[in-house]
Protein backbone atom coordinates (compact mmCIF):
# COMPACT_ATOMS: atom_id res chain seq x y z
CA UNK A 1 -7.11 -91.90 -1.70
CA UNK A 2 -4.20 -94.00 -3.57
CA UNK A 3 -4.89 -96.91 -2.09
CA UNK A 4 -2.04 -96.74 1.34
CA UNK A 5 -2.82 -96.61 4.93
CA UNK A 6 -2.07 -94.43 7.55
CA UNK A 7 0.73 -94.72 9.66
CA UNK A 8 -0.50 -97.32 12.26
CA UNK A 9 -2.25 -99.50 9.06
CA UNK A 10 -5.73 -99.28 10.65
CA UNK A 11 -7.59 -97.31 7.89
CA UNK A 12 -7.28 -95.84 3.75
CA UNK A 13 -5.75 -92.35 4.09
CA UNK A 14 -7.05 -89.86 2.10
CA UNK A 15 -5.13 -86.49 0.58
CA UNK A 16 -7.02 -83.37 -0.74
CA UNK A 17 -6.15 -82.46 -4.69
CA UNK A 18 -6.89 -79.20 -6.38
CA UNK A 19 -8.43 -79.28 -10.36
CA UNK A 20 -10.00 -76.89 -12.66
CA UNK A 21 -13.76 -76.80 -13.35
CA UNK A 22 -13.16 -79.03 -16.84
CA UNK A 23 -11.34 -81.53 -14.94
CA UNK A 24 -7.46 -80.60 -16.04
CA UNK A 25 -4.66 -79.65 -14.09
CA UNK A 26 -5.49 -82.35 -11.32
CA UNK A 27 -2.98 -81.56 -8.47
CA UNK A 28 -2.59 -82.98 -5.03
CA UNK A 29 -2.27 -80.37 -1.92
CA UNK A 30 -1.91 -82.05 1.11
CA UNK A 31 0.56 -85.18 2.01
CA UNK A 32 -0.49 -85.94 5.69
CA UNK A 33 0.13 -89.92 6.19
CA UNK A 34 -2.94 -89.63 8.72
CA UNK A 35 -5.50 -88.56 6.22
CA UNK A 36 -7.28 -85.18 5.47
CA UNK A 37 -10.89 -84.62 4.41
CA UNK A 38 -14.13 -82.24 4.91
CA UNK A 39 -11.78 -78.95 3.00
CA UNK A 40 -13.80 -75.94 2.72
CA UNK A 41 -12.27 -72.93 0.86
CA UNK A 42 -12.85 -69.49 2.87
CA UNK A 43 -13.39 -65.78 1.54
CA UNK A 44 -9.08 -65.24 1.58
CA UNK A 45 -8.53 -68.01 -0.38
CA UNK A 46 -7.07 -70.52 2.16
CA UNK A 47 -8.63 -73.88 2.41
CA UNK A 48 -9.82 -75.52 5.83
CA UNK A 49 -10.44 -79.05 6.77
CA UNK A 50 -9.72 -81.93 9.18
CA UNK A 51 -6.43 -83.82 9.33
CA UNK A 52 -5.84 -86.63 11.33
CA UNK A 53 -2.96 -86.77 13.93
CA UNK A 54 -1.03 -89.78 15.47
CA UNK A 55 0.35 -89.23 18.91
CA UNK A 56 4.03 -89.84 19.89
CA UNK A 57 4.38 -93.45 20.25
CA UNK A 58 4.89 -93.77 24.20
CA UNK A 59 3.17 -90.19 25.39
CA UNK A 60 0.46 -91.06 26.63
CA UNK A 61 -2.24 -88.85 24.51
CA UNK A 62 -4.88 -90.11 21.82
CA UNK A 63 -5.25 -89.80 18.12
CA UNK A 64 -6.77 -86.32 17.03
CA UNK A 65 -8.41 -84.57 14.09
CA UNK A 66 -7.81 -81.54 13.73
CA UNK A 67 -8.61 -78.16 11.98
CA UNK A 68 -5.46 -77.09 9.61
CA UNK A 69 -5.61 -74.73 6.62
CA UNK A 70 -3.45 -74.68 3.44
CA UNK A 71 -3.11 -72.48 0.35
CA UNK A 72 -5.11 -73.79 -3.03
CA UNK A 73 -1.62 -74.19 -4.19
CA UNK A 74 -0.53 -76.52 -1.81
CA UNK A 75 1.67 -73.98 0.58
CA UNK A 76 1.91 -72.43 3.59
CA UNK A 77 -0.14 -75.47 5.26
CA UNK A 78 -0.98 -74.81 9.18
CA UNK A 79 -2.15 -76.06 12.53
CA UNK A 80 -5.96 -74.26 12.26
CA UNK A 81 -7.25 -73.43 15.88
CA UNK A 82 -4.40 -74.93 17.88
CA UNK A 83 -5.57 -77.43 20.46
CA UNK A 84 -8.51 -75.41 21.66
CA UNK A 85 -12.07 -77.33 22.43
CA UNK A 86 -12.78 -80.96 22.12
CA UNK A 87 -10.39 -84.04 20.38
CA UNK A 88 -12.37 -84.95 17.45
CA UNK A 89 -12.85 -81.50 14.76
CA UNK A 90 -14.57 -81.98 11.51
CA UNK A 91 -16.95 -80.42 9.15
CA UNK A 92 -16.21 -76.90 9.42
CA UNK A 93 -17.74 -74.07 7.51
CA UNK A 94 -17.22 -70.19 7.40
CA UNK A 95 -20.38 -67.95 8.20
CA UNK A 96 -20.68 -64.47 6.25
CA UNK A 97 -19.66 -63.11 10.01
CA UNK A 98 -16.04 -64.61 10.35
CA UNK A 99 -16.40 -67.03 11.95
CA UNK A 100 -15.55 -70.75 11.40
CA UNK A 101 -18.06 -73.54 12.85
CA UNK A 102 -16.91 -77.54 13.02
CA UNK A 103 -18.31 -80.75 14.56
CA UNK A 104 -16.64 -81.49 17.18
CA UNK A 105 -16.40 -84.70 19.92
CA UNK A 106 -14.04 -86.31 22.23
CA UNK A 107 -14.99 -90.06 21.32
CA UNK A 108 -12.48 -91.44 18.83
CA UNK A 109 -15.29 -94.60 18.20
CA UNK A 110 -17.91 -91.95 16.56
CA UNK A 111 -17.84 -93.01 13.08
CA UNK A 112 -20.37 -91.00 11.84
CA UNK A 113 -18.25 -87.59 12.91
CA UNK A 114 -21.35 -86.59 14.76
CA UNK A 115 -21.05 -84.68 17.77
CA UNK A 116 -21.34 -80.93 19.26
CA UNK A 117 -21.02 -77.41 17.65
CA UNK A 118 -17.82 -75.49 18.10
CA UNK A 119 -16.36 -72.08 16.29
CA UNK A 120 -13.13 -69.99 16.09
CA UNK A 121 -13.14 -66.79 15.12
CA UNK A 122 -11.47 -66.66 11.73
CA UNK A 123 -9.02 -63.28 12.85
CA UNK A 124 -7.37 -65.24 15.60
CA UNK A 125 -7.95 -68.98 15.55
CA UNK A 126 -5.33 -69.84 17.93
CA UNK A 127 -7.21 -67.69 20.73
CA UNK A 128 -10.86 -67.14 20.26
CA UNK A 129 -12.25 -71.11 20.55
CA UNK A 130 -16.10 -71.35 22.07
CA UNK A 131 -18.12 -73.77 21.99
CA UNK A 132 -22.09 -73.30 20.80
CA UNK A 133 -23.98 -76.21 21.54
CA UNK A 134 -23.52 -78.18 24.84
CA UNK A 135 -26.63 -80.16 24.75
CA UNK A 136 -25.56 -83.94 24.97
CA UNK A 137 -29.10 -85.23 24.21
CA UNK A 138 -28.66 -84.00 20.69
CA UNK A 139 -25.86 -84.66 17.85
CA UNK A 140 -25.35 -82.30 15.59
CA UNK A 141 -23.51 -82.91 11.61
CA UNK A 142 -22.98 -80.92 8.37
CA UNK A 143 -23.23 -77.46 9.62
CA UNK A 144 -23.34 -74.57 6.59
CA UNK A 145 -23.90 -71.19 6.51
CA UNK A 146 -27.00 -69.52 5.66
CA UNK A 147 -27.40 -65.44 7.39
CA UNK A 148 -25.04 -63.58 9.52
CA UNK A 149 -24.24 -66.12 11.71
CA UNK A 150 -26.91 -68.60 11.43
CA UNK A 151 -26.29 -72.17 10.37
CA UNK A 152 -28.05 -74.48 8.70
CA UNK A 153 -27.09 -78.13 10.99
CA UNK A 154 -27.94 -81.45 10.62
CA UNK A 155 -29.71 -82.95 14.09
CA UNK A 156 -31.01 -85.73 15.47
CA UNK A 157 -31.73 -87.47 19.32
CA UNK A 158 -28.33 -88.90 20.79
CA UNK A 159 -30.20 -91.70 22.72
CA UNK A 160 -32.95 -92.57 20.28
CA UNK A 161 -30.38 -92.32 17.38
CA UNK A 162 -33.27 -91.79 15.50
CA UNK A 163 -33.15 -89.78 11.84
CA UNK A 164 -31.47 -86.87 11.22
CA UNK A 165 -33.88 -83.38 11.13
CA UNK A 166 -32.69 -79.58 10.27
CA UNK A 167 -32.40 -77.76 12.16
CA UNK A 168 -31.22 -73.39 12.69
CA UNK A 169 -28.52 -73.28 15.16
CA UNK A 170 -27.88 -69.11 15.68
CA UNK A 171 -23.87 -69.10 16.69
CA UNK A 172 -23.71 -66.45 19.17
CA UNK A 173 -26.86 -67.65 21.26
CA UNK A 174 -26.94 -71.30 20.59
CA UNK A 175 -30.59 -70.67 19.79
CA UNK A 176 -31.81 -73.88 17.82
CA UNK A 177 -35.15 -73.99 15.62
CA UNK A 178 -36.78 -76.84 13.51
CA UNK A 179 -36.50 -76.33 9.93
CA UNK A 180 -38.16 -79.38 8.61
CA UNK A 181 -38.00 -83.02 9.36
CA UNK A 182 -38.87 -86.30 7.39
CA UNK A 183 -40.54 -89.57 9.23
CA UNK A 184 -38.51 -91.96 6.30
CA UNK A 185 -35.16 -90.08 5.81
CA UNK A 186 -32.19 -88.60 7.05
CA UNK A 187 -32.00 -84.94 5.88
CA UNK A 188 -27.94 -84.31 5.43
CA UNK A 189 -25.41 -81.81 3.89
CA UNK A 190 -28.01 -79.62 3.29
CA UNK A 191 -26.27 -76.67 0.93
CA UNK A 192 -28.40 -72.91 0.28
CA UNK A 193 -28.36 -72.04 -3.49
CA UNK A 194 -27.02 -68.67 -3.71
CA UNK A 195 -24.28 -66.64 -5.21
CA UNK A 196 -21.27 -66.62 -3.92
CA UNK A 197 -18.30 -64.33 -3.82
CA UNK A 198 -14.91 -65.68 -5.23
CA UNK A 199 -12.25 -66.00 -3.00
CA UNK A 200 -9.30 -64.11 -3.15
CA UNK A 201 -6.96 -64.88 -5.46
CA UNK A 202 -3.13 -65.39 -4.47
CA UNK A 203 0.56 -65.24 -5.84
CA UNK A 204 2.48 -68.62 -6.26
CA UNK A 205 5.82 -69.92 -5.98
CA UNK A 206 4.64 -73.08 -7.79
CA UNK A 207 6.06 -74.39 -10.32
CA UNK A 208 3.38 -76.62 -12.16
CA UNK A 209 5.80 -77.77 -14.87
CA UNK A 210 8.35 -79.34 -12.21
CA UNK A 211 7.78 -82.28 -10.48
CA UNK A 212 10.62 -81.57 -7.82
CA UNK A 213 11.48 -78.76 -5.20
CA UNK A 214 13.69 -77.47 -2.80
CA UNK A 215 13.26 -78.50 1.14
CA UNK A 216 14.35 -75.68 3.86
CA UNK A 217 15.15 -76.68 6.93
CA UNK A 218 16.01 -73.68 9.33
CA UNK A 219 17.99 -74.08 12.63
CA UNK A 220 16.20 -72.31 15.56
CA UNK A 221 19.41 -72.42 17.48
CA UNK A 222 21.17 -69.93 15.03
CA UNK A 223 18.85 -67.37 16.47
CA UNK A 224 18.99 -63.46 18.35
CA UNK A 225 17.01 -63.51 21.27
């Protein structure tokens, strides 16, 4: 964050940067007023997280937060899963399978970000949204990926909101297993230590020796039907 607010004042807003492995070439990506955080970078290169959304003043509809994805360079940023599932969407992560897995909830006063299990299939995110878990006596956070389509999740009781266990959550039965649990701790953002494949690499129109650019603004008026 640089220290502003987001457009109604009520919290920091943050923006995701971009820098080499030896700390150079520090370079910021995204320029959403609302704040973006939670990025993930997927096997073609493209980097997915949550951005926050401010309804039309006068419309009626809520706040969201919502899954978009952007090049590492900064381009080509998107509208990730349209307005499929729940309100709230956070947390995602990519299985080996294709398919990407977020937190999602419809209560905007959920601090934590805790809430339910939902996926899009990473071929057609606009069109494949399904929800995995349903259960409401359970809250789910930090899912990753660790086989196929298996996840490693973050768990614990909605009512009791006791401490967070781990937990397997299988994405295309909504099977869950224990994995281990502690009676003094929460067990969060669990990560499996493995190799993994670099993403793709991609061409650039970036200049990073100019500060400035050129805007485009197109006229979809001027159009052939």
């Amino acid at each position: 964050g640089d220290g502003s607010y987001n457009e109604v004042g009520t919290r920091a807003s943050t923006s995701l940067y971009s820098v080499k492995l030896d700390g150079t070439e520090l370079r910021r990506i995204t320029f959403n007023p609302n704040g973006d955080l939670d990025p993930v970078q997927t096997s073609d290169g493209r980097v997915i997280y949550a951005g926050g959304r401010t309804p039309v003043p006068g419309s009626g509809s809520f706040p969201r937060l919502s899954l978009f994805g952007v090049n590492i360079d900064g381009t080509e940023e998107e509208l990730y899963g349209a307005e499929q599932g729940m309100r709230i969407q956070q947390m995602p992560c990519a299985t080996t399978n294709g398919l990407m897995v977020f937190v999602e909830t419809d209560s905007s006063g959920n601090q934590e970000g805790v809430g339910q299990l939902g996926s899009v299939r990473e071929r057609r995110p606009h069109h494949s949204y399904r929800p995995i878990t349903t259960d409401p006596d359970f809250s789910y956070a930090y899912p990753t990926s660790l086989r196929g389509d298996t996840l490693l999740v973050s768990r614990r009781d909605s009512g009791a909101k006791g401490l967070f266990e781990l937990v397997t959550v299988d994405a295309d039965t909504g099977h869950v297993e224990l994995v281990c649990q502690d009676p003094g701790f929460h067990l969060l953002q669990a990560k499996v230590i493995r190799p993994r494949a670099v993403p793709d690499g991609r061409s650039t129109v970036v200049e990073t020796a100019v500060d400035t650019g050129v805007l485009y603004a197109l006229n979809l008026y001027e159009a052939d039907p």
